[in-house]
C-alpha atoms as a PDB file:
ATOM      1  CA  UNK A   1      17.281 -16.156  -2.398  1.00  0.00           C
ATOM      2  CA  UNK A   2      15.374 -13.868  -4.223  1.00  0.00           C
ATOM      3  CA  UNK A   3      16.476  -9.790  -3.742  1.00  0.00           C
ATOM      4  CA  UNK A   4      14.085  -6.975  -3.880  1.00  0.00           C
ATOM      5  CA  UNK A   5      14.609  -3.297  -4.735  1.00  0.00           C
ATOM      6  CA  UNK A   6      12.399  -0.967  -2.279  1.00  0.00           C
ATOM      7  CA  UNK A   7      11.207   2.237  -2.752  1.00  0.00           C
ATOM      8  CA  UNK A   8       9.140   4.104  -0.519  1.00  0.00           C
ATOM      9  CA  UNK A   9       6.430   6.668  -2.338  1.00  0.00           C
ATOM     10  CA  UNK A  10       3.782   7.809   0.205  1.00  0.00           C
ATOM     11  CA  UNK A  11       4.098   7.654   3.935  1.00  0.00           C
ATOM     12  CA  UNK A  12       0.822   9.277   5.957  1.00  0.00           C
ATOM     13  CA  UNK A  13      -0.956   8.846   9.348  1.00  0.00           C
ATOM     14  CA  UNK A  14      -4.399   7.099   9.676  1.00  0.00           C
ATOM     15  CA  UNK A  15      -7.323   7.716  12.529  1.00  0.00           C
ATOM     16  CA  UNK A  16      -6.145   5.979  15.829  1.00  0.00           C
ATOM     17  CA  UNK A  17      -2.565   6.261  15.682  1.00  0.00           C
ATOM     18  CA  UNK A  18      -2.023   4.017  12.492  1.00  0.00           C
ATOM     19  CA  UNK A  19       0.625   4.623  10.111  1.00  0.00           C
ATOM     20  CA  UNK A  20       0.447   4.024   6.621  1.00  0.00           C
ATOM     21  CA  UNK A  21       3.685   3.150   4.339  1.00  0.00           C
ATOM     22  CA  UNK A  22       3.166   2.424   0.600  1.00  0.00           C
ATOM     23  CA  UNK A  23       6.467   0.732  -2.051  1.00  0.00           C
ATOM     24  CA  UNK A  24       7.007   0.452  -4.881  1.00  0.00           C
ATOM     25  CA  UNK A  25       9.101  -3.336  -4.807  1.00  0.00           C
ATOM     26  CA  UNK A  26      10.648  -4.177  -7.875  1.00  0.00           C
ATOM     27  CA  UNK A  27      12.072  -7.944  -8.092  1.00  0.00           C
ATOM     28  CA  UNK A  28      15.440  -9.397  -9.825  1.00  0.00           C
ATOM     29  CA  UNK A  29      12.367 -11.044 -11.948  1.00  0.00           C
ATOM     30  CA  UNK A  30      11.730  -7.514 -12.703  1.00  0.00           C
ATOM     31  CA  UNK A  31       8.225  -8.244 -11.541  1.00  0.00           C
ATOM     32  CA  UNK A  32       6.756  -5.432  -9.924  1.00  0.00           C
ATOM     33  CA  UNK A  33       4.634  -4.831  -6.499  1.00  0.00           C
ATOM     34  CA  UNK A  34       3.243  -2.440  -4.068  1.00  0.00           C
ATOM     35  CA  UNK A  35       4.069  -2.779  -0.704  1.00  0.00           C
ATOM     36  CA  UNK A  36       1.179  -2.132   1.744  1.00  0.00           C
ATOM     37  CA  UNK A  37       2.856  -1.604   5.704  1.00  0.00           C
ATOM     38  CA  UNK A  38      -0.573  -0.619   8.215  1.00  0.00           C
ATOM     39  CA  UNK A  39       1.608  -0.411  11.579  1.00  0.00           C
ATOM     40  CA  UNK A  40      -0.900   0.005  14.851  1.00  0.00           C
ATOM     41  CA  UNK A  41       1.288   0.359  17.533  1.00  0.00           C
ATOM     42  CA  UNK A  42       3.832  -2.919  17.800  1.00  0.00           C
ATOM     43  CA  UNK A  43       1.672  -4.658  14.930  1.00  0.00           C
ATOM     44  CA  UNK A  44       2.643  -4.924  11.540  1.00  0.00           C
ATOM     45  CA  UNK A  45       0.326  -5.281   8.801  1.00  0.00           C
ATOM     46  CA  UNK A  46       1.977  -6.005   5.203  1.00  0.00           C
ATOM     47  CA  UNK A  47       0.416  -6.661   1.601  1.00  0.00           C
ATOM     48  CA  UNK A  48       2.139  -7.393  -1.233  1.00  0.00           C
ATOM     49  CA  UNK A  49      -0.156  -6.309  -4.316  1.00  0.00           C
ATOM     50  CA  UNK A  50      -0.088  -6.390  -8.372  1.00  0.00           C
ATOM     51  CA  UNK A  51      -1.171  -3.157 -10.213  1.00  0.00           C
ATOM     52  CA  UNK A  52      -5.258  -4.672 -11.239  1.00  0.00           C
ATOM     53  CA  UNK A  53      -5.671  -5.089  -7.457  1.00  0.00           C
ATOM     54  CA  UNK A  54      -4.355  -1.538  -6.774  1.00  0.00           C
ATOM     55  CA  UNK A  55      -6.403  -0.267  -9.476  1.00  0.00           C
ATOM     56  CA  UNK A  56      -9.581  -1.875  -8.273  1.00  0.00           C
ATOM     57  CA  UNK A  57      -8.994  -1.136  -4.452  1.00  0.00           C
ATOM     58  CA  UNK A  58      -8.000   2.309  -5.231  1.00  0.00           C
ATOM     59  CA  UNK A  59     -11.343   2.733  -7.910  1.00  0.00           C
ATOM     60  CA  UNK A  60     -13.173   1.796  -4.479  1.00  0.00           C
ATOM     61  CA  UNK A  61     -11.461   3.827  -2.262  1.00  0.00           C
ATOM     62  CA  UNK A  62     -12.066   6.757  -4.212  1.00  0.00           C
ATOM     63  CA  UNK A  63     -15.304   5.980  -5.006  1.00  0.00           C
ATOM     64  CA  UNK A  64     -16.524   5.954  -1.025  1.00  0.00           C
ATOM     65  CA  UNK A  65     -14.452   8.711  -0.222  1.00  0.00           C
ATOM     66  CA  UNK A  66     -16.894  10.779  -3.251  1.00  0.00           C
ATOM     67  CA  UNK A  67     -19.765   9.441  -1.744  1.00  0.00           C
ATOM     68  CA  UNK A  68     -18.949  10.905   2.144  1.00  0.00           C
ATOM     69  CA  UNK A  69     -18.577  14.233   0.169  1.00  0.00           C
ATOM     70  CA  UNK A  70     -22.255  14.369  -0.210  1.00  0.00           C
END
């Protein structure tokens, strides 16, 4: 069984009652993740991602947030 070390970074609320949880989940392989929790009420949405996929879907987030600026 494979054991995890969790830590929690960045905790915020999203439009409609959504709650956003982001980890930082480090593995015995000493392979590293972030932890993506979306809860909406009862449901439970979690992603597991590597740090090019953060990078990208962060460059993108950021890059549409600039744009509603305008």
């Amino acid at each position: 069984m494979t054991s995890e070390t969790v830590e929690e970074f960045e905790n915020f609320s999203a439009p409609y009652g959504r709650q956003i949880k982001l980890e930082d989940v480090t593995f015995d392989s000493d392979m590293r993740l972030m932890r993506i929790t979306i809860r909406e009420g009862r449901r439970f949405t979690i992603m597991d991602v590597d740090a090019a996929t953060a990078d990208k879907w962060g460059g993108a987030m950021l890059a549409w947030a600039a744009r509603q600026k305008n």
